[in-house]
N, C-alpha and C. Protein backbone atom coordinates (compact mmCIF):
# COMPACT_ATOMS: atom_id res chain seq x y z
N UNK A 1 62.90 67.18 66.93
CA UNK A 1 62.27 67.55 65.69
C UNK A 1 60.98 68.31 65.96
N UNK A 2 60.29 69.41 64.89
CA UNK A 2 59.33 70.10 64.81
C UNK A 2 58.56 70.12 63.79
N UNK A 3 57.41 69.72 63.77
CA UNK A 3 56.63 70.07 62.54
C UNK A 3 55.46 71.08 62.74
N UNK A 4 55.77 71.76 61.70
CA UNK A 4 54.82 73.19 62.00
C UNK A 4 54.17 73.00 60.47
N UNK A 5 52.66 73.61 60.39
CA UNK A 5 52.12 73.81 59.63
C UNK A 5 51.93 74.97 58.83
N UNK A 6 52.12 75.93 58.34
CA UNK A 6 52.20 76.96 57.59
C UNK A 6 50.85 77.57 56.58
N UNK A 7 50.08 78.42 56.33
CA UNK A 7 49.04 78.39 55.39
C UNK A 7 49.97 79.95 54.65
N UNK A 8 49.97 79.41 53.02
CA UNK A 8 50.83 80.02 52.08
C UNK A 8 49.57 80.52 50.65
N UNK A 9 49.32 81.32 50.52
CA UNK A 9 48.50 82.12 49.35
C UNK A 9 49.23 82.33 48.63
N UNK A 10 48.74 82.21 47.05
CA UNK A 10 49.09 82.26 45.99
C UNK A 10 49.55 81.25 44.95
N UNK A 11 50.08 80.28 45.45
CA UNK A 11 50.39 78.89 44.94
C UNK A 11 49.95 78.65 43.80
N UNK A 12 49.94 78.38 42.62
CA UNK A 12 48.87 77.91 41.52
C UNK A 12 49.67 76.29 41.01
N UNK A 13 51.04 76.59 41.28
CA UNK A 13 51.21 75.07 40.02
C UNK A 13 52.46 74.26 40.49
N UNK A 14 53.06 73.76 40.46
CA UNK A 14 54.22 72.68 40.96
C UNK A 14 56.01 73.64 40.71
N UNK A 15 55.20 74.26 39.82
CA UNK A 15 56.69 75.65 40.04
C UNK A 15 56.78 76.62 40.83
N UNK A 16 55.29 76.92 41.41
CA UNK A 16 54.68 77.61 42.86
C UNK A 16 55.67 76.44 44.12
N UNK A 17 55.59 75.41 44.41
CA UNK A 17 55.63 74.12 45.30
C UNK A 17 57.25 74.23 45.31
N UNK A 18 57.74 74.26 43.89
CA UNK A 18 59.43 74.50 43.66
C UNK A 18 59.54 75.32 44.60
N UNK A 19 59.43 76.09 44.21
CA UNK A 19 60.01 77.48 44.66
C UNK A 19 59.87 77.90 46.43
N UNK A 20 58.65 77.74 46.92
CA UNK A 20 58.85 77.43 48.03
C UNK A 20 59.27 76.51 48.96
N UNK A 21 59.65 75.42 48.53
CA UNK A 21 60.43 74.44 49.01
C UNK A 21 61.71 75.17 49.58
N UNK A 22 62.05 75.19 48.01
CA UNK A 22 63.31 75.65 47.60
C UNK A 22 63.80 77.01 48.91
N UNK A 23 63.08 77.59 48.75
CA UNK A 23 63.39 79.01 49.89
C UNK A 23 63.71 78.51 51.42
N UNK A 24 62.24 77.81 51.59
CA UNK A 24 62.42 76.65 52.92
C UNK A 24 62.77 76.17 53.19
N UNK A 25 63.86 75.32 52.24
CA UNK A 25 64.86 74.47 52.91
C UNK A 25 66.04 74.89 52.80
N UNK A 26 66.45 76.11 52.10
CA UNK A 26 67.72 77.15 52.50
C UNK A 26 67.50 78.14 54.02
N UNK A 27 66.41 77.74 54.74
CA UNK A 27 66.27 78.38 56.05
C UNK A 27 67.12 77.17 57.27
N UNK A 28 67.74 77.75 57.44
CA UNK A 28 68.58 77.46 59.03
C UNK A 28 67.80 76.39 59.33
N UNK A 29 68.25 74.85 60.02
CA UNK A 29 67.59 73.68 60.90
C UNK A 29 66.39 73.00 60.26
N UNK A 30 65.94 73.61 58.52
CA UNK A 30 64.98 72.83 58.37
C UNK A 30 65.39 71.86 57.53
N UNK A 31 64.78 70.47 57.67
CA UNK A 31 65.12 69.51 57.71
C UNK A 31 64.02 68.50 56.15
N UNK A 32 62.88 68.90 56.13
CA UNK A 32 61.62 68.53 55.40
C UNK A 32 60.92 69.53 54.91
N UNK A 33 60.54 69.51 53.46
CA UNK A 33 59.01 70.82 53.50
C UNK A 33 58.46 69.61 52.55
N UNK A 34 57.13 69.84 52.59
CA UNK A 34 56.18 69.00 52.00
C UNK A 34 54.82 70.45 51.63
N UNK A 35 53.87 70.41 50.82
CA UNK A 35 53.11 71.22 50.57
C UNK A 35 51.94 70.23 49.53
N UNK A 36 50.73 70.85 50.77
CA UNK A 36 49.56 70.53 49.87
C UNK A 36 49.12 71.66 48.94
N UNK A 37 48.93 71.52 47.53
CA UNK A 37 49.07 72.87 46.82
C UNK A 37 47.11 72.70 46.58
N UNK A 38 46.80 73.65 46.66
CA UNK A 38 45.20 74.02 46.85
C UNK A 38 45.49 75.31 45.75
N UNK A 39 45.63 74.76 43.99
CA UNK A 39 45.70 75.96 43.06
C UNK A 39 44.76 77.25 43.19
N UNK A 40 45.05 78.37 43.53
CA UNK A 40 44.55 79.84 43.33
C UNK A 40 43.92 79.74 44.92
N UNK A 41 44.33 78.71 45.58
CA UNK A 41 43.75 78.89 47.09
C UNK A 41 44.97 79.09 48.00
N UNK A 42 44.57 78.88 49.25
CA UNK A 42 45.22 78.52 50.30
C UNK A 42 46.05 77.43 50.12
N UNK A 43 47.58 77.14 50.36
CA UNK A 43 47.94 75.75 50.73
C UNK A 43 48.33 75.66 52.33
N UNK A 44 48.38 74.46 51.98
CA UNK A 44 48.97 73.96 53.55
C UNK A 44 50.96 73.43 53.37
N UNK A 45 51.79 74.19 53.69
CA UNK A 45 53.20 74.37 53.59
C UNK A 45 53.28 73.48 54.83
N UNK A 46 54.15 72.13 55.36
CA UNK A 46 54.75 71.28 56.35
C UNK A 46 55.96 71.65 56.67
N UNK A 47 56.47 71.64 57.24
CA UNK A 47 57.61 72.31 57.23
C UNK A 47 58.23 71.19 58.77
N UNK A 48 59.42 70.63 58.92
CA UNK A 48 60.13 69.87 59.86
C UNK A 48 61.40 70.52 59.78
N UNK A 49 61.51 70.89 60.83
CA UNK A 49 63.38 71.31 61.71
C UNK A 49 63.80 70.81 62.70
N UNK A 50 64.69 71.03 63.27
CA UNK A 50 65.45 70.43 64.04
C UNK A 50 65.10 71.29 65.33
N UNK A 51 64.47 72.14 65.56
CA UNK A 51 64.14 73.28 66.33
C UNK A 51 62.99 73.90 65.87
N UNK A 52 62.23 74.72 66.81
CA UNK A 52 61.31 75.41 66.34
C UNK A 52 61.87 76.80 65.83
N UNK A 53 61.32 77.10 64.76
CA UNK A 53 61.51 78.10 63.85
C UNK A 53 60.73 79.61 63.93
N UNK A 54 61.76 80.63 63.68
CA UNK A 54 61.06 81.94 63.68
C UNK A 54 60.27 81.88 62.78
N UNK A 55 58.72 82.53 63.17
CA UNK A 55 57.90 83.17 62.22
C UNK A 55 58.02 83.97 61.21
N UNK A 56 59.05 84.70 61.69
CA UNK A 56 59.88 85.67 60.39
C UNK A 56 60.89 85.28 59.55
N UNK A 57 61.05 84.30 59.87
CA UNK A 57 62.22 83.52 58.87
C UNK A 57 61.18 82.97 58.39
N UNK A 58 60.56 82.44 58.63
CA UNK A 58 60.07 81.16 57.20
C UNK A 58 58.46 82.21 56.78
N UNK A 59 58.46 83.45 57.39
CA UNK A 59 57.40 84.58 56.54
C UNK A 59 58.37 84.98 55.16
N UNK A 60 59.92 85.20 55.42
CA UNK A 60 60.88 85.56 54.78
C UNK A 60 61.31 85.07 53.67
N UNK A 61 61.12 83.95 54.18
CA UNK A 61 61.29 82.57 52.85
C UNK A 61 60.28 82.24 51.45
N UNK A 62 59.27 82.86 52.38
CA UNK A 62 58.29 82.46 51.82
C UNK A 62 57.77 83.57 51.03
N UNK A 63 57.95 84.92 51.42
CA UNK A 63 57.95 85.82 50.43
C UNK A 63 58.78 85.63 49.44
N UNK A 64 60.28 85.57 49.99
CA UNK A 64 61.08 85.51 49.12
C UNK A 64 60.98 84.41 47.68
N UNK A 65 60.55 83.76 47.77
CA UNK A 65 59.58 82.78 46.83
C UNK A 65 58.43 83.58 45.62
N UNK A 66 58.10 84.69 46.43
CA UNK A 66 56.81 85.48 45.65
C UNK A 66 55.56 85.17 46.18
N UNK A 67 55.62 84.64 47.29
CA UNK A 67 54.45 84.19 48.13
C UNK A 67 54.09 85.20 49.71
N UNK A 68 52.94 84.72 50.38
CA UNK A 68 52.68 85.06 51.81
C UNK A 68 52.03 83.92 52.40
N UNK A 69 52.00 84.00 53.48
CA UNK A 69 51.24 83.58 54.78
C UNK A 69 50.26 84.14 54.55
N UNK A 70 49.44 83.11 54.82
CA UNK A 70 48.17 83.04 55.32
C UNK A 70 47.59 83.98 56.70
């Protein structure tokens, strides 16, 4: 198992938190997402797989959501 930490901009509300979950856990081997939501800030995205994960996949995901990396 892997837990990687992620910093995700834009976030504001628990349908922000949906949605990137949601993207994140349709990515290949991941297993957990958890997110501290810091509204109109920075969050902190958790993320657990079974493997360590491309940067561009879960950058991918996470756009795909309507979001970015930090």
């Amino acid at each position: 198992m892997t837990t990687e930490t992620y910093r995700v901009t834009g976030m504001t509300c628990e349908h922000c938190v949906a949605a990137v979950t949601e993207e994140l856990t349709a990515v290949a081997g991941v297993t957990a997402v958890s997110v501290d939501l810091v509204a109109g800030g920075t969050s902190d995205v958790t993320v657990v797989s079974s493997a360590p994960l491309d940067v561009a996949a879960v950058a991918g995901a996470v756009d795909e959501a309507g979001y970015a990396l930090a």
